[in-house]
Structure formats: C-alpha cells, structure tokens
C-alpha atoms as a PDB file:
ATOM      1  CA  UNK A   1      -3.347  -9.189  32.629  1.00  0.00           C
ATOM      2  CA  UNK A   2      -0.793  -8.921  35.350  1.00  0.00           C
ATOM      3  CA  UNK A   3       1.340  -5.553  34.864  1.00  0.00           C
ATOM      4  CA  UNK A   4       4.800  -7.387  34.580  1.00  0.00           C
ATOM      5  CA  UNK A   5       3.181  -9.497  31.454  1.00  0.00           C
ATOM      6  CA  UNK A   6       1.990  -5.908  29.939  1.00  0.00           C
ATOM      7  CA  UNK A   7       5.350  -4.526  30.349  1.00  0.00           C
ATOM      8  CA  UNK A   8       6.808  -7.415  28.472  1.00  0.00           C
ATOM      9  CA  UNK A   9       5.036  -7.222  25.660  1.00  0.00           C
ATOM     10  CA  UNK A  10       4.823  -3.559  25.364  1.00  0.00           C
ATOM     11  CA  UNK A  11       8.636  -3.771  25.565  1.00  0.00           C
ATOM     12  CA  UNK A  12       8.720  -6.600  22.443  1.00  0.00           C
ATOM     13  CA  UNK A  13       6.052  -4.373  20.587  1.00  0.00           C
ATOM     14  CA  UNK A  14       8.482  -0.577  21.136  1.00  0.00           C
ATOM     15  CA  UNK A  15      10.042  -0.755  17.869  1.00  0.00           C
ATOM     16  CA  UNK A  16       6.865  -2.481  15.891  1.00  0.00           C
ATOM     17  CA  UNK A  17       5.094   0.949  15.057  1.00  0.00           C
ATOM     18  CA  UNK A  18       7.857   2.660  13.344  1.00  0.00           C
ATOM     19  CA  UNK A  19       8.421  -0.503  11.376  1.00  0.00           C
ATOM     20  CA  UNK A  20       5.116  -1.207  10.402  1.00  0.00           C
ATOM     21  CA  UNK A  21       4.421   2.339   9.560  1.00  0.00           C
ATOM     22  CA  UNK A  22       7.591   2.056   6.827  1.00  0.00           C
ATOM     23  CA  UNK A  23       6.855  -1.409   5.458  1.00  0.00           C
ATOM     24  CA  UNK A  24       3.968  -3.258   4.013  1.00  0.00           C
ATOM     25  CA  UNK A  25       1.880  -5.152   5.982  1.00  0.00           C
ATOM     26  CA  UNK A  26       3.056  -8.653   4.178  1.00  0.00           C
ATOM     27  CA  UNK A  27       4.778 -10.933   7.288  1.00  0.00           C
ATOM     28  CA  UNK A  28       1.618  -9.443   9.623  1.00  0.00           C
ATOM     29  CA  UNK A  29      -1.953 -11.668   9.522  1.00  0.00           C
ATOM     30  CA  UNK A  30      -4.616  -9.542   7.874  1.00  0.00           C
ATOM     31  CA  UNK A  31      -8.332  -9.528   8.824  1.00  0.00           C
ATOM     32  CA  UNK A  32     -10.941  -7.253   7.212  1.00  0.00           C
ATOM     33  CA  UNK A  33     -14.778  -6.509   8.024  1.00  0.00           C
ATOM     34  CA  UNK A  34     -17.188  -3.852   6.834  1.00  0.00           C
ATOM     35  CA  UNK A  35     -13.902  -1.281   5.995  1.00  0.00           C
ATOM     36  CA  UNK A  36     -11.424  -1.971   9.332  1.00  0.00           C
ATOM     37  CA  UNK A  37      -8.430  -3.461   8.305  1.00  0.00           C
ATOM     38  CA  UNK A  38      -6.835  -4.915  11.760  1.00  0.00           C
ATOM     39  CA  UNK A  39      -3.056  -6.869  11.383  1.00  0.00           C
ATOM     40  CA  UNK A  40      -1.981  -9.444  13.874  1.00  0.00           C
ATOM     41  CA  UNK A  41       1.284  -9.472  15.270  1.00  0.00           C
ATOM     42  CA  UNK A  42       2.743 -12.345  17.689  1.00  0.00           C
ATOM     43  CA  UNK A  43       4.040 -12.049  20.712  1.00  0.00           C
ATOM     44  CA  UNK A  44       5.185 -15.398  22.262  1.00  0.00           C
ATOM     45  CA  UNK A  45       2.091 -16.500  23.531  1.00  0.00           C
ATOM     46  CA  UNK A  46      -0.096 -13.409  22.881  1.00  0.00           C
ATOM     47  CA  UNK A  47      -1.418 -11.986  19.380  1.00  0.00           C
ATOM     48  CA  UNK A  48      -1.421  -8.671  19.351  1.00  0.00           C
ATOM     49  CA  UNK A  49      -4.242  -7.012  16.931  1.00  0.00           C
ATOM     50  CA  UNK A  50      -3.427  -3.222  15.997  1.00  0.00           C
ATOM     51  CA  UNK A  51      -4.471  -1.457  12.931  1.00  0.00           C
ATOM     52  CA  UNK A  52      -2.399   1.487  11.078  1.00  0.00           C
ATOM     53  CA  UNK A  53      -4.259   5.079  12.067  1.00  0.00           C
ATOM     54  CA  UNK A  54      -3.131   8.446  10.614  1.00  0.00           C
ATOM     55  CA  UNK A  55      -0.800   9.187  13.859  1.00  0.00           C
ATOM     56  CA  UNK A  56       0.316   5.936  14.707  1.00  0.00           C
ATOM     57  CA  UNK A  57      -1.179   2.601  15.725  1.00  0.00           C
ATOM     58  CA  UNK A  58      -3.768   1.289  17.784  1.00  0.00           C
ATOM     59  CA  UNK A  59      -4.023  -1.599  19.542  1.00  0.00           C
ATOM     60  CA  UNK A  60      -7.486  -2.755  20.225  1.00  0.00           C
ATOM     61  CA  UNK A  61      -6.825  -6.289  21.402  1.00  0.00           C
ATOM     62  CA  UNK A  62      -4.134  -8.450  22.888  1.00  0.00           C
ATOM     63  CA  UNK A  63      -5.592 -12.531  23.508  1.00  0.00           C
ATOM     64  CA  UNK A  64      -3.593 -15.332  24.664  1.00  0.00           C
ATOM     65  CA  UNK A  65      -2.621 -17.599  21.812  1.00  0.00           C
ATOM     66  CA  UNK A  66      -4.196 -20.112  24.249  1.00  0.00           C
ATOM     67  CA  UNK A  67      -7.357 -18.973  24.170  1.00  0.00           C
ATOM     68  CA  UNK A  68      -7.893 -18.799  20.111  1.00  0.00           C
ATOM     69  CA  UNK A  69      -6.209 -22.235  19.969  1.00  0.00           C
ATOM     70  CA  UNK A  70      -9.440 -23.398  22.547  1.00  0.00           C
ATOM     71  CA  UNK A  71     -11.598 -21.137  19.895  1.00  0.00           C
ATOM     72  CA  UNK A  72      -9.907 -22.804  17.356  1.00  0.00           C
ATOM     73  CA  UNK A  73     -10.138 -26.526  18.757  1.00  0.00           C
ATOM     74  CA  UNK A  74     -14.408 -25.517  19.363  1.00  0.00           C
ATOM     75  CA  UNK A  75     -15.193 -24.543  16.118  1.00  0.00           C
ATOM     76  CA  UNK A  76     -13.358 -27.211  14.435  1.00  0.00           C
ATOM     77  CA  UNK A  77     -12.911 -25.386  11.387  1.00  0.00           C
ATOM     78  CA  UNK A  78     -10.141 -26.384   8.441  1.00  0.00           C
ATOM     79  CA  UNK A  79      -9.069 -22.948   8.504  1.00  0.00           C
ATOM     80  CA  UNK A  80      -5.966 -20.647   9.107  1.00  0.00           C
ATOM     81  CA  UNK A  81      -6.442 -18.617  12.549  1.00  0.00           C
ATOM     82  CA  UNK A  82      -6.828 -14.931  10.548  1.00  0.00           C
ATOM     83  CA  UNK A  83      -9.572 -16.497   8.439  1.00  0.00           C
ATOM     84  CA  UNK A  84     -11.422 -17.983  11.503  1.00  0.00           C
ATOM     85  CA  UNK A  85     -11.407 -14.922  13.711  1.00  0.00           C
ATOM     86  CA  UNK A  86     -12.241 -12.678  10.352  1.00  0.00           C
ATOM     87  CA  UNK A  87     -15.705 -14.728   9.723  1.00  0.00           C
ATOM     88  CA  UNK A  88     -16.390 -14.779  13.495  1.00  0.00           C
ATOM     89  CA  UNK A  89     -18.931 -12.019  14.264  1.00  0.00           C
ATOM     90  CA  UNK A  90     -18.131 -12.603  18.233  1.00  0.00           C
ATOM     91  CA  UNK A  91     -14.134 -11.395  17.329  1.00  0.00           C
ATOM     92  CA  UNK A  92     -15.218  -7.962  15.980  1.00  0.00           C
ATOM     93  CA  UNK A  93     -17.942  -7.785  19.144  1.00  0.00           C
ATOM     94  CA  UNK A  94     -14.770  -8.193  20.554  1.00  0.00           C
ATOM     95  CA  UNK A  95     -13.361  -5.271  19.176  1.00  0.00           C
ATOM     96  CA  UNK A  96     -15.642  -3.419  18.807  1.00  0.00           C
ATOM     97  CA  UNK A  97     -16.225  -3.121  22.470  1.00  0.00           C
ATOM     98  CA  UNK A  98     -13.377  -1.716  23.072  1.00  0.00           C
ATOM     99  CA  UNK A  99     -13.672   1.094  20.727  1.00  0.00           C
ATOM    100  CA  UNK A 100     -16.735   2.143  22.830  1.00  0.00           C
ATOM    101  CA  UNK A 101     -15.486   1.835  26.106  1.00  0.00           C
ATOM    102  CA  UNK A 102     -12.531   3.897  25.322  1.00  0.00           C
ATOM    103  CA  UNK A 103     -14.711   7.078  23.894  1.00  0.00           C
ATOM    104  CA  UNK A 104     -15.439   9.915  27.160  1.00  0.00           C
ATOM    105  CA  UNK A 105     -18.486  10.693  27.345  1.00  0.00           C
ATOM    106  CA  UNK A 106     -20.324   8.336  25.578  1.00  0.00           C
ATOM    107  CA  UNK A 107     -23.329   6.400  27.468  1.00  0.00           C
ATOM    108  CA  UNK A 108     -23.518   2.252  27.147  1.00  0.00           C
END
C-alpha cells in the first residue's frame, strides 16, 4: 500500500479509537470466530478490521473494498459482506497471519 494511501487513512481513522472505546460497537460490522470479536470500519474504499484490546485497538487488516466486492461477486453468496467474510475460513487465515508475523521471536 503506497505510504501516501496509509497516511490517509490513518489520518480518517485518528479519532476512531477514542470513540469506539466510549460507545458501543452498534454502527461498526461485527464478525465473530472461535472467541475474537473483530469490527469493521469503512474507509472510502478500504475496510478497516480492528478489534477492542485492553489498551487500545488493533488493527489486524485493512482490504480494498474492491477486492471483497471480487470475493463477493466469486462466491455468489445472498449474503451481507460481515456474514460472508465471518463463515470464510480463508478471512481469519487472513488474520490470523498477521498475528504471527507480528510476534519477535517466534519461528514460522
């Protein structure tokens, strides 16, 4: 992602944390999956997926709203986007990956 498009939306997402550490959760999409609760919050053309965490948020995905509408167009699926991505075991691989990546000192 080129760094002026990560400075954009890190600039529309600055006052998001204190807001969605205040509020419920309501106007955000909601996924679950074996206990990890992620929200979804949009970003023009990006979907931002963050979850609440003790001292803040974390982010563990940002995806073009392009590329879900191709995921949504493959699957062909008369479902909401939150819904599809929730039942798709390939989303959380997704995320998932990230988490391990992100840990020092831990071999892949």
């Amino acid at each position: 992602m080129p760094k002026e498009l990560q400075l954009y939306i890190l600039g529309e997402f600055r006052g998001l944390p204190q807001e969605v550490l205040e509020t419920d959760l309501e106007k955000f999409g909601k996924m679950e999956r074996n206990g990890l609760v992620l929200h979804r919050f949009r970003i023009g053309e990006y979907r931002v997926y963050f979850e609440r965490h003790a001292l803040g948020l974390v982010v563990h995905r940002i995806l073009s709203k392009n590329t879900l509408r191709d995921f949504l167009f493959r699957s062909s699926l008369p479902m909401l986007e939150d819904e599809i991505l929730q039942e798709n075991p390939k989303f959380w691989e997704l995320i998932n990956a990230s988490k391990t990546v992100s840990q020092p000192g831990k071999s892949h």
